[in-house]
N, C-alpha and C. Protein backbone atom coordinates (compact mmCIF):
# COMPACT_ATOMS: atom_id res chain seq x y z
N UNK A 1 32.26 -0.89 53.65
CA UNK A 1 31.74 0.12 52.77
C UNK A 1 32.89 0.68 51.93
N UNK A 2 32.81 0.61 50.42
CA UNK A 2 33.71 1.16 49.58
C UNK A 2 33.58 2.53 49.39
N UNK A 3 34.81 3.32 49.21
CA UNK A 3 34.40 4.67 48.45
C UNK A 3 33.98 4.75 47.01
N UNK A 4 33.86 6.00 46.65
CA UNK A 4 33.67 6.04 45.67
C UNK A 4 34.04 5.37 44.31
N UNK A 5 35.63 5.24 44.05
CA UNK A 5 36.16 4.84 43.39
C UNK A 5 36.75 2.79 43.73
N UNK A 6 36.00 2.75 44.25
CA UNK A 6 35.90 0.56 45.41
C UNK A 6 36.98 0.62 46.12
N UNK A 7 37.47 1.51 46.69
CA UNK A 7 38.36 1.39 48.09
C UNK A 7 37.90 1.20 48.98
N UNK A 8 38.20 0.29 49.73
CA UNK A 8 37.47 0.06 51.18
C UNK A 8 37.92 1.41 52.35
N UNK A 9 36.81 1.66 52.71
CA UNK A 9 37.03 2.79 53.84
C UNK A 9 37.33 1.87 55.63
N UNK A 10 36.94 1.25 55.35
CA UNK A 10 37.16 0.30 57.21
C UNK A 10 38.11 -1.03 56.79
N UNK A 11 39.70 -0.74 57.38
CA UNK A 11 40.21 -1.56 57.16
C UNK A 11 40.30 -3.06 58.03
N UNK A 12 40.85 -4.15 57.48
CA UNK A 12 40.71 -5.28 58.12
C UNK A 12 40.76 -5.02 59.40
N UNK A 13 40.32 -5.95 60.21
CA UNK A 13 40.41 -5.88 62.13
C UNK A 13 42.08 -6.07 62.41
N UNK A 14 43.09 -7.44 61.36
CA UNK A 14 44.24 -6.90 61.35
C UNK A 14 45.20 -6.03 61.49
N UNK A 15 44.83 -4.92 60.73
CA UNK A 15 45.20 -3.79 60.71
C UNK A 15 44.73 -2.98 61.66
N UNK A 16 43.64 -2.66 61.90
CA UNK A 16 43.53 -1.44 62.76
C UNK A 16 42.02 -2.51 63.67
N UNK A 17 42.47 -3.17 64.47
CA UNK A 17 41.64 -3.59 66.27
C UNK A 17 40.09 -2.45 66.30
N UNK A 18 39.11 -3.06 65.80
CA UNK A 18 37.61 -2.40 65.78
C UNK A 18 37.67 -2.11 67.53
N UNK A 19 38.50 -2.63 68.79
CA UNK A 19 38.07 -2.28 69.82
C UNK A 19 39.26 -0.59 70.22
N UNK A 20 40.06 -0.37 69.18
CA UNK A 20 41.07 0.31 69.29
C UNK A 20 40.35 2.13 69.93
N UNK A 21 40.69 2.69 71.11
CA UNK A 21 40.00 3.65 71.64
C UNK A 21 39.43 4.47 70.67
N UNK A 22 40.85 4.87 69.76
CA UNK A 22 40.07 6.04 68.57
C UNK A 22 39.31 5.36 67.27
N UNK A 23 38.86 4.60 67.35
CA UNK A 23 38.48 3.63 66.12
C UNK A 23 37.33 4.32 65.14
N UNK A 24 36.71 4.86 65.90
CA UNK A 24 35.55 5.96 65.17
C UNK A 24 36.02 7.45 64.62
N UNK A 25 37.55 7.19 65.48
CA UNK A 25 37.46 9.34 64.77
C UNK A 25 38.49 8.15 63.81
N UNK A 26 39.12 7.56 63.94
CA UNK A 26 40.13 7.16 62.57
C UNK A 26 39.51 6.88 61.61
N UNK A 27 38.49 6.45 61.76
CA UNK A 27 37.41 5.93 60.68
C UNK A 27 36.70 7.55 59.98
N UNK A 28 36.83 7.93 60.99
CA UNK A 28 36.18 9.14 59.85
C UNK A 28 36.92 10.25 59.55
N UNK A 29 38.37 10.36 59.78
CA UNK A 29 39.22 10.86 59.24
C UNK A 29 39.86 10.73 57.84
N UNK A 30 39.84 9.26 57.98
CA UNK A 30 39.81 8.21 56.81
C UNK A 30 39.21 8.54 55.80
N UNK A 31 37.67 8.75 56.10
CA UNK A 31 36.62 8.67 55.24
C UNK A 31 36.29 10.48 54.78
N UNK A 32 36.88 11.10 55.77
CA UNK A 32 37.34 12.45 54.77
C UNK A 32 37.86 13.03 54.18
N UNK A 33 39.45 12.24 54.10
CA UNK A 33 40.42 12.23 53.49
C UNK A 33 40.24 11.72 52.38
N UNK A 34 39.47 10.95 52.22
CA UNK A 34 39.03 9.69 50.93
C UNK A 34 38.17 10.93 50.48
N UNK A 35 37.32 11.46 50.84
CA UNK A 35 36.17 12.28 50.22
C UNK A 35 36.55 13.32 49.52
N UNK A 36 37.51 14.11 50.36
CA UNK A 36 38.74 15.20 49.44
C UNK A 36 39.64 15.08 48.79
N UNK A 37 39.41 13.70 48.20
CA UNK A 37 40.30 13.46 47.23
C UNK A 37 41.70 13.45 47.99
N UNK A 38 42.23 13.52 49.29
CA UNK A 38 43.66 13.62 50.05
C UNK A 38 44.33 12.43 49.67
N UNK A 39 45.70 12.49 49.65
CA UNK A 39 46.26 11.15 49.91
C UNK A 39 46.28 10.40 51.05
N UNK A 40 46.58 11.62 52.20
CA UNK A 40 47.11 11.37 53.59
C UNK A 40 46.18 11.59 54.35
N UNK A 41 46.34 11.28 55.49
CA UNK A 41 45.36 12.22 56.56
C UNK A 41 45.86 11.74 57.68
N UNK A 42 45.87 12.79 58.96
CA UNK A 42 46.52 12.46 60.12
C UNK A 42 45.99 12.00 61.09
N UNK A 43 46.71 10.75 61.70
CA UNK A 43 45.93 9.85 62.28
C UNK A 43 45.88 11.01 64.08
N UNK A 44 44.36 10.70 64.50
CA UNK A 44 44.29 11.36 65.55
C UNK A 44 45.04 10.88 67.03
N UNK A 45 45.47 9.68 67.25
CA UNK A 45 46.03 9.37 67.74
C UNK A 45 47.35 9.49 68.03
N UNK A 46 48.22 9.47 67.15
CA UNK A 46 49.77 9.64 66.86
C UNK A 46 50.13 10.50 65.96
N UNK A 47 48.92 11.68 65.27
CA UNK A 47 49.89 12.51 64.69
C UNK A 47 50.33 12.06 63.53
N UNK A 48 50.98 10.21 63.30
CA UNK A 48 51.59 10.43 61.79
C UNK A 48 50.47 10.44 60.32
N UNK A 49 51.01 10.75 59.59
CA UNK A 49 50.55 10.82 58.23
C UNK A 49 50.09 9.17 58.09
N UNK A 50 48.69 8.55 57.16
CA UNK A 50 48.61 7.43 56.88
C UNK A 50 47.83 7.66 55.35
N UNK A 51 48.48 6.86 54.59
CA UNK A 51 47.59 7.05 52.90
C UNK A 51 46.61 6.43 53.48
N UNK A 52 45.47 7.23 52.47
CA UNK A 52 44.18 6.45 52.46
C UNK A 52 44.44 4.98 51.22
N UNK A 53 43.10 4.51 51.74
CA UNK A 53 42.95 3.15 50.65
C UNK A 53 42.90 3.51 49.56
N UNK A 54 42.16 4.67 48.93
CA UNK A 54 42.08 5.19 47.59
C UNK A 54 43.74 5.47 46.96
N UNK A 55 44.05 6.29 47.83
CA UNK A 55 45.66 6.36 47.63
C UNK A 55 46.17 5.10 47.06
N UNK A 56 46.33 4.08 48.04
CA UNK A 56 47.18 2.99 47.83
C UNK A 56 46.24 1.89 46.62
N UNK A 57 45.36 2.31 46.62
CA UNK A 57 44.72 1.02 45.23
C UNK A 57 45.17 1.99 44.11
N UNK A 58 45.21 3.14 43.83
CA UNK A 58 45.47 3.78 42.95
C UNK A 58 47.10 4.04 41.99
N UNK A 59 47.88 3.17 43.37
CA UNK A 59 49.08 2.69 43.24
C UNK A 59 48.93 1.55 42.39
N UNK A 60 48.39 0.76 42.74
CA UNK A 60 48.00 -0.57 42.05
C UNK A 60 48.21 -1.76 42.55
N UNK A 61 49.43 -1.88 43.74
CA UNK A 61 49.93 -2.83 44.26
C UNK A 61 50.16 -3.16 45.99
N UNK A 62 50.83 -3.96 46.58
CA UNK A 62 50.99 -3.91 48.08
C UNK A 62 52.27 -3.97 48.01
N UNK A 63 52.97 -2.88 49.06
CA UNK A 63 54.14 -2.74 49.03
C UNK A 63 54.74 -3.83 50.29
N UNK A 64 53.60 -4.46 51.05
CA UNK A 64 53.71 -5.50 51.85
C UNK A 64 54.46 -4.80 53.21
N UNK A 65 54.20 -3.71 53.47
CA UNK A 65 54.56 -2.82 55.00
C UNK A 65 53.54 -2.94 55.99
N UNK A 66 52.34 -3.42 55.75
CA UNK A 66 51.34 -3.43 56.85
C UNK A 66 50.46 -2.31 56.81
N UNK A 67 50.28 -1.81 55.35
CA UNK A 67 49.44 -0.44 55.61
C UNK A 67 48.37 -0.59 56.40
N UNK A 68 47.78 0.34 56.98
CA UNK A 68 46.20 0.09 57.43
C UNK A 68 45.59 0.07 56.53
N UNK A 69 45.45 0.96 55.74
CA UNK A 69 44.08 0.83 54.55
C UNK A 69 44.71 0.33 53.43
N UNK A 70 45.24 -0.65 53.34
CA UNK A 70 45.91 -1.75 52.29
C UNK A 70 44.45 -2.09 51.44
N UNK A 71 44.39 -2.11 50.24
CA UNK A 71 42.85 -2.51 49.72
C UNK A 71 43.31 -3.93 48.54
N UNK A 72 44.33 -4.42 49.35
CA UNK A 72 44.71 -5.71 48.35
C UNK A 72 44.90 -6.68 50.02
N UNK A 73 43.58 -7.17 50.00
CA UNK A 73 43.82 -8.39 50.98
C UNK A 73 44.61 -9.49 51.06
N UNK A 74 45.08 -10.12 50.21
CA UNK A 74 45.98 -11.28 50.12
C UNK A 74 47.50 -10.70 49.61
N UNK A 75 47.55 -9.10 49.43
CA UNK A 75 48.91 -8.82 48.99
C UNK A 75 48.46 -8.88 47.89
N UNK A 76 49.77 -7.60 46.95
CA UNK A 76 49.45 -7.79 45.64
C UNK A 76 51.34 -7.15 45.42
N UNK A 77 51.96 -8.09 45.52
CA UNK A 77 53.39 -7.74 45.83
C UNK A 77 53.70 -6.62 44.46
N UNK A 78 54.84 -5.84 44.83
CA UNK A 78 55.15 -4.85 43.92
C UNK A 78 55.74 -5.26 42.23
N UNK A 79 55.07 -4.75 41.00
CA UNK A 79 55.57 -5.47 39.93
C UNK A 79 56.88 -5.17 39.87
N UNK A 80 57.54 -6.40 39.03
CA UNK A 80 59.24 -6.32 38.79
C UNK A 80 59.37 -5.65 37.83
C-alpha cells in the first residue's frame, strides 16, 4: 500500500522480516509518520530515528545503506 504521495508504507521482507515481533506497531508508526508529513519516526523497538519512505523518495535517490523504507527497489545509486 502506497501513501499518499506513491511511497510504499510496508517495506520489502528484506528489510524489515514480516515475522519481526514489533512488525505491526513499526508498521504503523511508519504509517503515521508518513501521514504527518514527519521525516522520522521512532522505531518502537530500539528507540532510533528511521526516515520514512516519503522522506527518502523525496530525496530522489538510494544512498545504498539498507534503509528500511528505501522506495527504490533495485537501488537508485546517488547522482554524480
Amino acid at each position: 500500500m502506497p501513501a499518499p504521495d506513491g511511497a510504499p508504507l510496508v517495506p520489502r521482507p528484506e528489510r524489515l522480516d514480516p515475522a519481526h515481533h514489533d512488525y505491526e506497531r513499526i508498521l504503523a508508526a511508519h504509517a503515521a509518520a508518513v501521514a504527518a508529513g514527519e521525516a522520522l519516526y521512532r522505531d518502537p523497538t530500539t528507540g532510533l530515528m528511521v526516515f520514512t519512505s516519503a522522506t527518502l523518495l523525496e530525496r530522489g535517490w538510494c544512498c545504498e545503506r539498507g534503509c528500511r523504507h528505501c522506495p527504490f527497489p533495485n537501488g537508485q545509486p546517488r547522482p554524480h
